[in-house]
Protein backbone atom coordinates (compact mmCIF):
# COMPACT_ATOMS: atom_id res chain seq x y z
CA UNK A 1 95.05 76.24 88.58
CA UNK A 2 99.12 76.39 89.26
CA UNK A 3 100.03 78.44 92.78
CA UNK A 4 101.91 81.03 90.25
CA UNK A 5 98.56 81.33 88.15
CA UNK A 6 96.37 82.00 90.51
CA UNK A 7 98.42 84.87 92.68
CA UNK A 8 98.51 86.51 88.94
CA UNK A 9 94.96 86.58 89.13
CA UNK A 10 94.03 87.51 92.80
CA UNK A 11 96.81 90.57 91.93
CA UNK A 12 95.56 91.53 88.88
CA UNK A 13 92.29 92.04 90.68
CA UNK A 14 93.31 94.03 93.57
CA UNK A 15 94.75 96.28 91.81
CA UNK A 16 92.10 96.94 88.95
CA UNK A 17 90.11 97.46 92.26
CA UNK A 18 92.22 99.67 94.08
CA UNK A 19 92.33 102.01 90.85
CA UNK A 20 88.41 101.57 90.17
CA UNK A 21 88.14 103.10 93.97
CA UNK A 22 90.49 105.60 92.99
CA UNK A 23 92.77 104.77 95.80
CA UNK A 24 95.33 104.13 92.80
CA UNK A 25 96.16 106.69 90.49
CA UNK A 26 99.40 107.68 89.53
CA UNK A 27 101.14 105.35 86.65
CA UNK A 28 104.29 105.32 88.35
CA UNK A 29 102.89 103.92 91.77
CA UNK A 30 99.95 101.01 89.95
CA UNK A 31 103.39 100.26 88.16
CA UNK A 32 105.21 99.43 91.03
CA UNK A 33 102.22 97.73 93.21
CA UNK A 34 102.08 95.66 90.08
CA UNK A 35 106.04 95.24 89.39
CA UNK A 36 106.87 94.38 93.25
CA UNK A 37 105.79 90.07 93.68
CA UNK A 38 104.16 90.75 97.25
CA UNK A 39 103.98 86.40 97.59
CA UNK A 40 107.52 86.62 98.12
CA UNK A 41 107.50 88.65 101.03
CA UNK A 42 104.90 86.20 102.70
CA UNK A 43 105.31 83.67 104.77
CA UNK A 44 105.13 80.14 103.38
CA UNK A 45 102.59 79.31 105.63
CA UNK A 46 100.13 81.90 103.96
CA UNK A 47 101.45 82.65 100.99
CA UNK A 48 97.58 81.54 99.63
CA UNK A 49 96.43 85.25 101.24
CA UNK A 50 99.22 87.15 99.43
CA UNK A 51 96.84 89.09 97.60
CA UNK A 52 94.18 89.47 100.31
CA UNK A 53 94.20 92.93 101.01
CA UNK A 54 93.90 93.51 104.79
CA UNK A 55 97.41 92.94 106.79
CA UNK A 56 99.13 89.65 107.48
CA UNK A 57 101.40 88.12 110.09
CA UNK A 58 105.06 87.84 109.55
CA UNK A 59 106.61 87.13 113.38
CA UNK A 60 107.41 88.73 115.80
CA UNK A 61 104.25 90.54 116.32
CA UNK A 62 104.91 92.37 113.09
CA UNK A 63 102.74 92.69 109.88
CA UNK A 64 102.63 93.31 106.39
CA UNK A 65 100.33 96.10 105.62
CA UNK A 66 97.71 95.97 103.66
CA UNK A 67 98.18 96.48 99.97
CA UNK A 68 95.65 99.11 99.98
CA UNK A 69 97.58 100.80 102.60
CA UNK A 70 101.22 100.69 101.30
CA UNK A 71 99.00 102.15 97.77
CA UNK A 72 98.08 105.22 99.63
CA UNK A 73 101.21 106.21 101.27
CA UNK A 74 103.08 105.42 98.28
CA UNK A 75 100.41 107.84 96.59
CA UNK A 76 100.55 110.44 99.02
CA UNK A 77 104.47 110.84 99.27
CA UNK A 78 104.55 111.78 95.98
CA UNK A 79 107.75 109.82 94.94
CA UNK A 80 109.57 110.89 91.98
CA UNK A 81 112.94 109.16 90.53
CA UNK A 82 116.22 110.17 92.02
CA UNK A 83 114.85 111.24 95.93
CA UNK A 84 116.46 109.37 99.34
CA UNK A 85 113.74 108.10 100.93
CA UNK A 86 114.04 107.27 104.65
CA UNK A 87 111.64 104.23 105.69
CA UNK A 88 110.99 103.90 109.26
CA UNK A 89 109.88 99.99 110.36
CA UNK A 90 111.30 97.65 107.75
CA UNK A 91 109.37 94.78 108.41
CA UNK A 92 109.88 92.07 105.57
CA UNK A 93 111.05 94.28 103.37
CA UNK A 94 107.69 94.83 100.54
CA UNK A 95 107.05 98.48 100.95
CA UNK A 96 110.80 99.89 100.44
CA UNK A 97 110.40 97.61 96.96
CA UNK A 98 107.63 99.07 96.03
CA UNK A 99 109.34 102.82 97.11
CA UNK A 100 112.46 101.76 95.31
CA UNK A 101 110.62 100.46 92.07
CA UNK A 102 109.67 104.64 91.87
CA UNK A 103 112.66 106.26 93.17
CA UNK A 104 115.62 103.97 90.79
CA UNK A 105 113.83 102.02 88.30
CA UNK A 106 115.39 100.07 86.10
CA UNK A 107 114.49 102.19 83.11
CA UNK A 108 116.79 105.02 84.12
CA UNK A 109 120.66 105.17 84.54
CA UNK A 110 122.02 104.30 87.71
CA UNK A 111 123.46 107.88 88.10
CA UNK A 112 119.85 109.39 88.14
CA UNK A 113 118.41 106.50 91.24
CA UNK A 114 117.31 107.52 94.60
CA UNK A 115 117.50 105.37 97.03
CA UNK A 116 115.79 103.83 100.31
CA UNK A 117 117.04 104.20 103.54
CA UNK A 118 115.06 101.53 105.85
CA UNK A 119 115.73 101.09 109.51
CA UNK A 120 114.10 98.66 111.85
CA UNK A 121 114.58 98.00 115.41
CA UNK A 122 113.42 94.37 115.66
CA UNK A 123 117.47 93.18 114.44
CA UNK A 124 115.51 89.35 113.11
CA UNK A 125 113.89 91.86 110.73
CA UNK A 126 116.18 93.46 109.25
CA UNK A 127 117.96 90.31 108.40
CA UNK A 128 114.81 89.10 106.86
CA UNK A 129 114.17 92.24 104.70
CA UNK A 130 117.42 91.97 103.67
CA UNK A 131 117.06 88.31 102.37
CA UNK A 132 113.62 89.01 100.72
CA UNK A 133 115.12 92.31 99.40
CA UNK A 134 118.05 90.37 97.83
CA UNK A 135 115.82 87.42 96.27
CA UNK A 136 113.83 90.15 94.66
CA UNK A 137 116.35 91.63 93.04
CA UNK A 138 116.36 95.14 94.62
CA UNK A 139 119.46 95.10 97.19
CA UNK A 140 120.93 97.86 95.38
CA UNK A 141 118.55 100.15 95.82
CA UNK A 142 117.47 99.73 99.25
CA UNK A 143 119.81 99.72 102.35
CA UNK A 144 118.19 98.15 105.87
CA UNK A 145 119.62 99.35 108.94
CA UNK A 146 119.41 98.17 112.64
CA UNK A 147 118.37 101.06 114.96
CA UNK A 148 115.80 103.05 116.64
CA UNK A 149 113.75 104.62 113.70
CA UNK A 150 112.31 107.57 115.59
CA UNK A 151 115.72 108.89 115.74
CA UNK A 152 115.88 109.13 112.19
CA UNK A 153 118.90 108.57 110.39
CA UNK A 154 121.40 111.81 110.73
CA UNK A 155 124.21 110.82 108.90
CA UNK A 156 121.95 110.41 105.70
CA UNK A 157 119.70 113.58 106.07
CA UNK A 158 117.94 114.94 104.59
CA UNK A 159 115.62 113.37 103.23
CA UNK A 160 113.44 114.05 100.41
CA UNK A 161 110.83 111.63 101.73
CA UNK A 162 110.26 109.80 105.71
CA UNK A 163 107.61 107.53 106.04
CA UNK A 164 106.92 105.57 108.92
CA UNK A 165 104.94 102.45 108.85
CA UNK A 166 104.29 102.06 112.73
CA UNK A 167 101.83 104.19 114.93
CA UNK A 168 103.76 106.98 117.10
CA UNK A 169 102.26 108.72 119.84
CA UNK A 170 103.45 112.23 117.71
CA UNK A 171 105.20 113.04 115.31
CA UNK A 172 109.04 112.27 116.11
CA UNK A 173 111.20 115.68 115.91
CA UNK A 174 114.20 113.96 114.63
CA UNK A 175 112.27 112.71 111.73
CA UNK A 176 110.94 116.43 110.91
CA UNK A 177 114.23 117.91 111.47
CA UNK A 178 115.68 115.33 108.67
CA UNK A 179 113.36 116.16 106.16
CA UNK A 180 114.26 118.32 103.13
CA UNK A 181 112.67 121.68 102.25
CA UNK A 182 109.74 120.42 100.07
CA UNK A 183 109.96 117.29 101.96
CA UNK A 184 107.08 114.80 103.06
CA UNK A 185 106.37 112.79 106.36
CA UNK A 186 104.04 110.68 106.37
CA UNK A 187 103.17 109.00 110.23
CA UNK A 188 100.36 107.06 111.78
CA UNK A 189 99.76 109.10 114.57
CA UNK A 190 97.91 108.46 118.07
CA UNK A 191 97.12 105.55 120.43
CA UNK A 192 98.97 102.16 120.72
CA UNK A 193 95.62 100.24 119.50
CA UNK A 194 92.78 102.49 118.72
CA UNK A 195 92.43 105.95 117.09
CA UNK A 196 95.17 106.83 115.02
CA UNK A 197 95.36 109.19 112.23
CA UNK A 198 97.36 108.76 108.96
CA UNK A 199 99.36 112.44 109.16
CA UNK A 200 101.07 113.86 106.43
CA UNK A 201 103.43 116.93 107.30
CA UNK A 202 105.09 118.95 104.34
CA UNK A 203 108.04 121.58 105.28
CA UNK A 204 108.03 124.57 102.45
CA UNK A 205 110.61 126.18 101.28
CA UNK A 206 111.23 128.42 104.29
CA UNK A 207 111.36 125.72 106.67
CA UNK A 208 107.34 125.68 107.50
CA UNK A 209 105.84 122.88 108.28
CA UNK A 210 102.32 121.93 107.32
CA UNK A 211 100.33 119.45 108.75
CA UNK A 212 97.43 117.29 107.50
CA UNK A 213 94.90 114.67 108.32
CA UNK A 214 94.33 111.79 105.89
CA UNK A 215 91.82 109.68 108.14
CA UNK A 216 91.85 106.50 110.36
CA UNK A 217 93.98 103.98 110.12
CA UNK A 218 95.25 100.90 112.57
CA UNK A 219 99.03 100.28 112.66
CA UNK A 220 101.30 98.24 115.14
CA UNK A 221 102.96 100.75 117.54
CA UNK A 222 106.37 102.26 117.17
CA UNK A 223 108.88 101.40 119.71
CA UNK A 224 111.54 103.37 120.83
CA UNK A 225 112.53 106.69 121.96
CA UNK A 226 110.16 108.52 120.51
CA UNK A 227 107.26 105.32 120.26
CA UNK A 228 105.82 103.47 122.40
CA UNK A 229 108.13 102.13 125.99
């Protein structure tokens, strides 16, 4: 069995998983999870794992996240075609795909995309997202930034949707200050290593913010201002 055969395999299985376990639901985000070629984002020296789902390595103490993981955020934002989406922690670049494949697909008229907004503050990151984001075919859609994340991105806001794939100690302000009325964060919340909670805040119409719990989850730690010194 080729390389390319097999990874069609090992992804069509995840995923009929992930939506058997009903962690997968809407159409628009099993389209994208299946759309977005996750092997390209992976290193060469484990590009065999690129549809193991648990997180992998991809230097400088970074990681992919799982593919369960990048399924339920993308399910819990709620994307919907035409939002800016503001992506804190770019890493290689996989995740804003997959955001962008919902926000500006292909199927619409430019006129009617969104688009991601992805800032990172490891600067050899961003230059890789950038080249992985290029070679799959989604540059303009996406736009990766150099900076400190939990600062948000001001000259931008708001945004219809923040997500932050790196653990915070709380919540940054900035980040819930930029978000639109009917806007959702979503933030691993809590310790550097141990005991963080996925949190998902929505801000109503007045300005209210609502907060919730989604459960445990393990993420790198954010760094900057409003991370982790």
């Amino acid at each position: 069995m080729s390389f390319k055969t097999g990874v069609k395999e090992q992804k069509k299985r995840v995923i009929s998983r992930l939506i058997n376990e009903g962690i997968l639901q809407s159409s628009d985000v099993i389209r994208a999870m299946r759309q977005v070629p996750r092997e390209q984002f992976i290193p060469e020296d484990i590009k065999d794992y690129s549809y193991v789902d648990r997180p992998l390595p991809i230097g400088y103490n970074q990681t992919i996240s799982a593919i369960h993981m990048v399924s339920i955020m993308n399910e819990q934002c709620k994307f919907k075609v035409g939002q800016k989406v503001l992506e804190i922690g770019a890493g290689c670049g996989y995740h804003a795909c997959t955001v962008a494949e919902i926000v500006a697909p292909l199927n619409v008229k430019k006129s009617r995309w969104g688009h991601v907004y992805s800032i990172d503050i490891i600067p050899e990151l961003v230059e890789l997202a950038r080249k992985n984001i290029e070679k799959a075919e989604y540059g303009g859609r996406i736009t990766v930034l150099h900076g400190d994340g939990g600062l948000g991105l001001s000259s931008e806001a708001p945004f219809d949707r923040i997500y932050v794939t790196a653990a915070a100690p709380s919540a940054p302000p900035p980040l819930l200050d930029q978000l639109e009325q009917g806007g959702i964060l979503l933030i691993p919340v809590g310790g550097l290593h141990l005991f963080q909670s996925l949190l998902k805040f929505e801000k109503n119409l007045d300005g209210k913010i609502f907060e919730y719990n989604l459960g445990s989850v393990a993420f790198v730690p954010l760094h900057g201002e409003h991370g982790f010194k």
